[in-house]
Protein backbone atom coordinates (compact mmCIF):
# COMPACT_ATOMS: atom_id res chain seq x y z
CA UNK A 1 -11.86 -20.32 13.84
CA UNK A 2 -9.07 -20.56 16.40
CA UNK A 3 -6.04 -18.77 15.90
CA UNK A 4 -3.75 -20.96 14.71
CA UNK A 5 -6.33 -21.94 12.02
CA UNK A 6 -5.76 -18.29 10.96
CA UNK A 7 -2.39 -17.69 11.25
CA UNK A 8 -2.20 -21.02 9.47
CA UNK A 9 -4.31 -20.05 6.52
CA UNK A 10 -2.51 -16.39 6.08
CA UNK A 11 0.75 -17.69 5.87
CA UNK A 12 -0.27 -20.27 3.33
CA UNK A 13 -2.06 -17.69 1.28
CA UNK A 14 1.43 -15.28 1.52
CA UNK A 15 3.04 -19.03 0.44
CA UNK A 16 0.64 -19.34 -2.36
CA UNK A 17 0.48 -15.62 -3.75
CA UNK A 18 4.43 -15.57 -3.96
CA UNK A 19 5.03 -18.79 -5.79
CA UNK A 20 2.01 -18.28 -8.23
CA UNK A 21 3.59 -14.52 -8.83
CA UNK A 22 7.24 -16.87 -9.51
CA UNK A 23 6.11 -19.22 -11.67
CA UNK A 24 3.94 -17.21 -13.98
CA UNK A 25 7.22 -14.52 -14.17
CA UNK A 26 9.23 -17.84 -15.05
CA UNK A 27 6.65 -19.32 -17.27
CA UNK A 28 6.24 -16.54 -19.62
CA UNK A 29 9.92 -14.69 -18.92
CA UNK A 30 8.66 -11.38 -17.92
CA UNK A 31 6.04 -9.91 -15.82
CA UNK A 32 4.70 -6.35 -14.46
CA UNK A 33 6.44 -4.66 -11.77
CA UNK A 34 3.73 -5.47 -9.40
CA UNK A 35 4.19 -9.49 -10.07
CA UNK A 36 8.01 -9.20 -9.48
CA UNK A 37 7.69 -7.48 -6.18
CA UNK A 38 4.79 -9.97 -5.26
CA UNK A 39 6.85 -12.85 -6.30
CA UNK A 40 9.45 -11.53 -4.29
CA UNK A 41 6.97 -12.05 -0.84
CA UNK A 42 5.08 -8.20 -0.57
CA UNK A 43 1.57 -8.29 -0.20
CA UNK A 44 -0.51 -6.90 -3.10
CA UNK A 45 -0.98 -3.62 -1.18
CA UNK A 46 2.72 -3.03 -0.82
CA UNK A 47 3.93 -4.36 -4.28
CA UNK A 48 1.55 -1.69 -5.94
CA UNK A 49 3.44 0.93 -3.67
CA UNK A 50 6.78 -0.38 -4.37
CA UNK A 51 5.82 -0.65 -7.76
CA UNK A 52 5.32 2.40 -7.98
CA UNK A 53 8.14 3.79 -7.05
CA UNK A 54 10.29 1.08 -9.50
CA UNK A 55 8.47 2.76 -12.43
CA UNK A 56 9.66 5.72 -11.55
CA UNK A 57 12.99 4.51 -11.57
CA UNK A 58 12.98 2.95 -14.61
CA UNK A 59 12.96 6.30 -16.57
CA UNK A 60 16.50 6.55 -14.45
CA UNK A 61 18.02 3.04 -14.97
CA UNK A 62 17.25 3.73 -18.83
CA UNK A 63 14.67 0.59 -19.27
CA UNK A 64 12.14 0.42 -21.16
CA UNK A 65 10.37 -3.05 -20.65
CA UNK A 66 7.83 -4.28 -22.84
CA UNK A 67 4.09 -3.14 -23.58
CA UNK A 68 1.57 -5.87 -23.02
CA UNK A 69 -2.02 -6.09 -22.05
CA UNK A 70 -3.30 -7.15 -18.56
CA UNK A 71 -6.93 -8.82 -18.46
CA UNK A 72 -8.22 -8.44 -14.94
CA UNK A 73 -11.94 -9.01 -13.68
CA UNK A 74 -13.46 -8.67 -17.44
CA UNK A 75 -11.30 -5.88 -18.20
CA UNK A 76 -7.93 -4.97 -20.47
CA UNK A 77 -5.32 -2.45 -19.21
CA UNK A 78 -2.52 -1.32 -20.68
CA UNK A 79 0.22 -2.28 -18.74
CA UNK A 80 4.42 -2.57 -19.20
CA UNK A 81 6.15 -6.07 -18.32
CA UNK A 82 9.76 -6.29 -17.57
CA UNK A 83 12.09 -9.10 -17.45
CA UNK A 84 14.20 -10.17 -14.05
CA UNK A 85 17.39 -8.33 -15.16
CA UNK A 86 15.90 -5.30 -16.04
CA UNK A 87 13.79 -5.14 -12.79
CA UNK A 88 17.79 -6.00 -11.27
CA UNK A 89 18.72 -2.85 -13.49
CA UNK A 90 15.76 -0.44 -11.77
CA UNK A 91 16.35 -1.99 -8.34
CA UNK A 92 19.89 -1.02 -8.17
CA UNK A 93 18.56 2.60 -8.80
CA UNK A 94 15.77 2.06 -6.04
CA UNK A 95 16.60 3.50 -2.51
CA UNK A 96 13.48 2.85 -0.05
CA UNK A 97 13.98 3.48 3.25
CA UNK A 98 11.09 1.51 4.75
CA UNK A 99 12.94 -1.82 6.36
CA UNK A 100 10.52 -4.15 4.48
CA UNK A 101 11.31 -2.39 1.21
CA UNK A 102 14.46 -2.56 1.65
CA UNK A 103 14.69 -5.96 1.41
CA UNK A 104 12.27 -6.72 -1.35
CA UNK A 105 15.24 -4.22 -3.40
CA UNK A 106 17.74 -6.62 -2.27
CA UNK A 107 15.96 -9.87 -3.33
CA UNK A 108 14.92 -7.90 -7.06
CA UNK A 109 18.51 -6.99 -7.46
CA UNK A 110 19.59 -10.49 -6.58
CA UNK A 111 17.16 -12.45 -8.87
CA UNK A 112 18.94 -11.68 -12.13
């Protein structure tokens, strides 16, 4: 595989990833923290950080969300979903300093 085959196929997997992550967040109105910050163009990896550090901030921004189960691989897990304004709400509270993160905040806050 030459390298522009590859570089190709990663950015159409990024391309894929992020629109499926959009369209099941519109389809269904809300989605965990992980889909928003995937739908907003992080790679799984990174979304599960960020993620991370939005539930904390939830507790601060005062939301909530809504509990819902996630089926993954065969399995259930307990998981919370939020809609796009209140993942606006806890990205407004959010302060990452890592570049990258930085702008995935800006694009959350700027969805709603």
């Amino acid at each position: 595989m030459t390298d522009r085959t590859r570089t190709a196929r990663r950015i159409l997997a990024q391309r894929t990833r992020t629109n499926r992550a959009a369209a099941k967040i519109r389809r269904t109105g809300a989605g965990t923290l992980a889909t928003h910050c995937i739908a907003a163009g992080l790679a799984p990896k990174e979304a599960r950080t960020v993620a991370g550090s939005l539930r904390k901030n939830a507790t601060k921004a005062g939301v909530t969300g809504t509990a819902g189960v996630s089926y993954t691989h065969g399995r259930a897990r307990q998981c919370t979903r939020y809609t796009v304004r209140e993942v606006a709400a806890i990205a407004t509270v959010y302060r990452p300093r890592k570049p990258a993160y930085k702008t995935v905040a800006a694009r959350l806050a700027l969805a709603a």
